[in-house]
N, C-alpha and C. Protein backbone atom coordinates (compact mmCIF):
# COMPACT_ATOMS: atom_id res chain seq x y z
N UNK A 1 0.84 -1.18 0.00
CA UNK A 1 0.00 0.00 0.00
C UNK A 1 0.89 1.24 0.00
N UNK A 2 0.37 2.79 -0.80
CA UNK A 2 0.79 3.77 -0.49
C UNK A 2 0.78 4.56 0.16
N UNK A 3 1.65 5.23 0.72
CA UNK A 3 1.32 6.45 2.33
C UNK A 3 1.09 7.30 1.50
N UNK A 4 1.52 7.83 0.36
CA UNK A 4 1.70 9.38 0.15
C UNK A 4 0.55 10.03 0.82
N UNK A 5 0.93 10.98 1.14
CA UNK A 5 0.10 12.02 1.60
C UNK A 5 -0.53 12.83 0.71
N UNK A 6 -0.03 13.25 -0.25
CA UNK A 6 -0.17 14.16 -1.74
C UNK A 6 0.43 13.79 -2.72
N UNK A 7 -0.15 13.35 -3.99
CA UNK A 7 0.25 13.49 -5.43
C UNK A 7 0.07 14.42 -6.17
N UNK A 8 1.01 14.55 -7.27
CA UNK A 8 0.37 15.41 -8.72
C UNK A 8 2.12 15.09 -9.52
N UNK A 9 2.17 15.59 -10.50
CA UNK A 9 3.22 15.75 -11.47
C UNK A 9 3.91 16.56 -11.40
N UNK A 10 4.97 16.50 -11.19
CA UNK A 10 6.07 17.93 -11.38
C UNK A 10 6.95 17.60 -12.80
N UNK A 11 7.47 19.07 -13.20
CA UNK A 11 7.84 19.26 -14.20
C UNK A 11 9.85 19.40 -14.08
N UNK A 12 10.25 18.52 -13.98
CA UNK A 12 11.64 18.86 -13.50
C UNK A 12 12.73 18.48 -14.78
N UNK A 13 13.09 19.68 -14.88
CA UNK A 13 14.58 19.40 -15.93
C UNK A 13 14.57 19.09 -17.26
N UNK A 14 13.33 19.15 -17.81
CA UNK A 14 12.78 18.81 -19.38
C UNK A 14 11.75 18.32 -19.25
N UNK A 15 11.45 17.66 -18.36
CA UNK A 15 10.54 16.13 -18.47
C UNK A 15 9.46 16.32 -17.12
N UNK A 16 8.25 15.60 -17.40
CA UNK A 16 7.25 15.34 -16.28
C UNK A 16 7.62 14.21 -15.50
N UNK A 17 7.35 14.19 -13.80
CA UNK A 17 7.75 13.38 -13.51
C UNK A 17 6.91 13.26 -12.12
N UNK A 18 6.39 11.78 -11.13
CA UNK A 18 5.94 12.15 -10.39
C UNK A 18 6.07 12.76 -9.19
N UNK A 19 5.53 13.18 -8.29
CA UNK A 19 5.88 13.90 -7.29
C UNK A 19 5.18 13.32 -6.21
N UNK A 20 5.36 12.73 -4.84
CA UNK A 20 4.66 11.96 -3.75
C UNK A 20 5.35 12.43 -2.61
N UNK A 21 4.49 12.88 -1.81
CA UNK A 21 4.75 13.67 -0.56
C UNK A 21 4.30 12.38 0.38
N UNK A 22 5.29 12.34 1.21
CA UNK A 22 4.81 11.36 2.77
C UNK A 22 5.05 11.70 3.68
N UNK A 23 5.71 11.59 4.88
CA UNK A 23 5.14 11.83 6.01
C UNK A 23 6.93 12.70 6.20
N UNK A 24 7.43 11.68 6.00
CA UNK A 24 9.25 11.45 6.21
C UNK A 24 9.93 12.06 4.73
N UNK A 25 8.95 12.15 3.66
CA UNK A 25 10.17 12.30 2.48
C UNK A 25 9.32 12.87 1.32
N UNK A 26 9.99 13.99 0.70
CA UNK A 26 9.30 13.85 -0.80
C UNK A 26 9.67 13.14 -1.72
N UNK A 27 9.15 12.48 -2.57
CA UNK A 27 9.83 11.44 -3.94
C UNK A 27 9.45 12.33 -5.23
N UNK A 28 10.48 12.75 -5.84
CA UNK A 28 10.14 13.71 -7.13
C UNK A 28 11.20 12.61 -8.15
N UNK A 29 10.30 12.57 -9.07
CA UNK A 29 10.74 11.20 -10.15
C UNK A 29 11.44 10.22 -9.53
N UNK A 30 12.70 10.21 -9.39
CA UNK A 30 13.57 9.00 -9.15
C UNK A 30 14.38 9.59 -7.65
N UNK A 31 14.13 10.91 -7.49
CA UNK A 31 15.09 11.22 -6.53
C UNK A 31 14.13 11.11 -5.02
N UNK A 32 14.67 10.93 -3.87
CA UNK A 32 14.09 11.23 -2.57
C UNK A 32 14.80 12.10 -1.92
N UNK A 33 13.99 13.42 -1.09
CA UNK A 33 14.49 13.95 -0.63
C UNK A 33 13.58 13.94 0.94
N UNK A 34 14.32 13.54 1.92
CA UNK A 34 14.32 13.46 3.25
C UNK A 34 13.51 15.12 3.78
N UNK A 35 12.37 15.01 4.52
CA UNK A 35 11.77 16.08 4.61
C UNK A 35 12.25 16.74 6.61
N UNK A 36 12.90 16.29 6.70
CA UNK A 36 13.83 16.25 8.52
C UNK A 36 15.10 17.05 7.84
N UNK A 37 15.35 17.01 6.39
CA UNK A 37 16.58 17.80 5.89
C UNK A 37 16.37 19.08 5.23
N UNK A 38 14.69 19.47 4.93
CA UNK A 38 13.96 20.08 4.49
C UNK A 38 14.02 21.83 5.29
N UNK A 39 13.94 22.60 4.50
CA UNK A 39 13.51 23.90 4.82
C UNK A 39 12.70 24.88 3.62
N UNK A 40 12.23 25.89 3.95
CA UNK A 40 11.76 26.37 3.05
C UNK A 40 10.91 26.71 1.73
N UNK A 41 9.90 25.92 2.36
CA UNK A 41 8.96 25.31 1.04
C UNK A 41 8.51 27.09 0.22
N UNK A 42 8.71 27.15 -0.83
CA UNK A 42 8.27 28.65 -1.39
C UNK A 42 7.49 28.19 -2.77
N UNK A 43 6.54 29.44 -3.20
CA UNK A 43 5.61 28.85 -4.47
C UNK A 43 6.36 30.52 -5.18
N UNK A 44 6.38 30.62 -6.69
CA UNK A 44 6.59 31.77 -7.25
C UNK A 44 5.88 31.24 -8.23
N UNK A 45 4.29 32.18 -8.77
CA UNK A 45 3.53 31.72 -9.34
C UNK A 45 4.10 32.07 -11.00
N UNK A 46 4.14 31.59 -12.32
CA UNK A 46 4.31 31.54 -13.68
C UNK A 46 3.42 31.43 -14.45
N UNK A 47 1.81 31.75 -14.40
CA UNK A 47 0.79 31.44 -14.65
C UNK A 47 0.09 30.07 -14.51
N UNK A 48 0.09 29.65 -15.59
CA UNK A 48 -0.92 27.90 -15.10
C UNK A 48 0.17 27.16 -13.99
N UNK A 49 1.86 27.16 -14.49
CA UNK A 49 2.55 26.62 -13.61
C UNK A 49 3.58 27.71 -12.44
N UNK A 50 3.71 26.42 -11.58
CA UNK A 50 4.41 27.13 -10.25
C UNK A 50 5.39 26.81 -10.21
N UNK A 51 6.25 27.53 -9.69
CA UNK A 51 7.84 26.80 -9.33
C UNK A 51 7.97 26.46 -7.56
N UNK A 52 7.72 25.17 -7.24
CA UNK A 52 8.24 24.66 -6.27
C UNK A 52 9.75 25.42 -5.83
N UNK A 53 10.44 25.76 -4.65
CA UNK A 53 11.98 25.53 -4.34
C UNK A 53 11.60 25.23 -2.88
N UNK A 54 12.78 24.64 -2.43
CA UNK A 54 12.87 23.62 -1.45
C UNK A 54 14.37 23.80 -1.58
N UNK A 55 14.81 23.88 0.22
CA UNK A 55 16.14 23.66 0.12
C UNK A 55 16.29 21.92 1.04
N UNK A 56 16.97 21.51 0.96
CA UNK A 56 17.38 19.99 1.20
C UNK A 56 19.00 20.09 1.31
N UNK A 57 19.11 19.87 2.90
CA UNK A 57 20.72 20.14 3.47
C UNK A 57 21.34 20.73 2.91
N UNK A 58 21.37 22.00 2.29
CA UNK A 58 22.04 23.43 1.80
C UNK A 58 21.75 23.20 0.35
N UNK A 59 21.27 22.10 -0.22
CA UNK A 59 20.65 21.85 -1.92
C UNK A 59 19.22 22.63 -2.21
N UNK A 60 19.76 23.90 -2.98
CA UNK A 60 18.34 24.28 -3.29
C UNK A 60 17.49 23.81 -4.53
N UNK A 61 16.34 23.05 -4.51
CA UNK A 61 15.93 22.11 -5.08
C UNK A 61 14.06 22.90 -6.19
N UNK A 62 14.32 23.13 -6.88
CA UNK A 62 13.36 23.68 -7.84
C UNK A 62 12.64 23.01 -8.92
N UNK A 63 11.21 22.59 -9.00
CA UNK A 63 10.46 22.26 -9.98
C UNK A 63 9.08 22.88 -9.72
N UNK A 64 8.86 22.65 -10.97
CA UNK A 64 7.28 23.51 -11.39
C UNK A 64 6.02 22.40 -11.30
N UNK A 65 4.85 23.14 -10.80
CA UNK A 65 3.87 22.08 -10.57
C UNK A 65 2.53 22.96 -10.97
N UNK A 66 1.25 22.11 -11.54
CA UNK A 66 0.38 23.20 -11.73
C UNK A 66 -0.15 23.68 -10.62
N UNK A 67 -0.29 25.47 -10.46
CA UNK A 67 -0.93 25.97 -9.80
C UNK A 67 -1.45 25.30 -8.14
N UNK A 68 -2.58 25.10 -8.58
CA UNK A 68 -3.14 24.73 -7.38
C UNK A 68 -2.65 23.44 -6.98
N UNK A 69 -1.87 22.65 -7.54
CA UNK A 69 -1.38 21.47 -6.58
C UNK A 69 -0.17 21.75 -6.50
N UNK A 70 0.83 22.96 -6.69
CA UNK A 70 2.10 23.59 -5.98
C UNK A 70 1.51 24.38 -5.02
N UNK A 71 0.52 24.67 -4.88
CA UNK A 71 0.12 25.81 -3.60
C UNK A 71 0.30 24.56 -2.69
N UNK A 72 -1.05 23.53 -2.85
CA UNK A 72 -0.98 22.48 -1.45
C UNK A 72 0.35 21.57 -1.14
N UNK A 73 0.61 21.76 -2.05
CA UNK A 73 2.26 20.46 -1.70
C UNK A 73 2.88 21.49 -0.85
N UNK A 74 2.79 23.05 -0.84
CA UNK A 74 4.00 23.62 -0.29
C UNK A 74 3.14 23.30 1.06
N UNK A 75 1.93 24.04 0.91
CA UNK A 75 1.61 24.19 2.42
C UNK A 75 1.49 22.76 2.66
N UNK A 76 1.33 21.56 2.54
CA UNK A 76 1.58 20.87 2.94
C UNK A 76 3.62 20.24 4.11
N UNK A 77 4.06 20.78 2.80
CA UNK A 77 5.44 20.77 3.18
C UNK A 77 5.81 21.45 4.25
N UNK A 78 5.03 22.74 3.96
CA UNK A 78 5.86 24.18 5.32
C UNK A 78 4.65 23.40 6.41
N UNK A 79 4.17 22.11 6.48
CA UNK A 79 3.49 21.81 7.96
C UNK A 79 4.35 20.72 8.46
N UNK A 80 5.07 19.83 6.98
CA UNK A 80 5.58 18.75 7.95
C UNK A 80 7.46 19.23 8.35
N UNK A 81 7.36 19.72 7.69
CA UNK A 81 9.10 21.12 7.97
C UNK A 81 8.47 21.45 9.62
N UNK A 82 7.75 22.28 9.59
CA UNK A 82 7.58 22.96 10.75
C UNK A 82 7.37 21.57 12.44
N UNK A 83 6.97 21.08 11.86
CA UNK A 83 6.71 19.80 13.03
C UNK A 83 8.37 19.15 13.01
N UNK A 84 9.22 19.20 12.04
CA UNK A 84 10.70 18.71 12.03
C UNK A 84 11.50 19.52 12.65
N UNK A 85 11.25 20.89 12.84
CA UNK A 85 11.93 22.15 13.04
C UNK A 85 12.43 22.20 14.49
């Protein structure tokens, strides 16, 4: 079974790819990034799409997501950051 907490597609580096938020980690395509290493969830809106950044142990980490499911992934993120903090 899956935990994610939140899905949708992010747009990273040429290519679509998925994006799964859990409790402990985000999974964006192939990479995991540990959300206990996490700071800074920010949205900078581009019209239909958003640009995610996320820093991850001094890695500042950027992809685009549509609109309204980059708004909730962040605030999702800046809740489980803040409970890690």
């Amino acid at each position: 079974m899956n935990d994610a907490l939140f899905r949708c597609r992010a747009y990273v580096a040429g290519e679509f790819v998925d994006a799964e938020l859990h409790a402990d980690r985000l999974v964006l395509g192939g990479r995991t990034l540990p959300v206990a290493e996490m700071s800074g969830p920010t949205t900078q809106e581009l019209g239909l799409l958003t640009t995610v950044t996320v820093t991850v142990a001094e890695d500042r980490i950027e992809f685009d997501a549509w609109q309204d499911e980059a708004e909730r992934l962040c605030e999702a993120l800046a809740s489980l950051t803040s409970v890690n903090a």
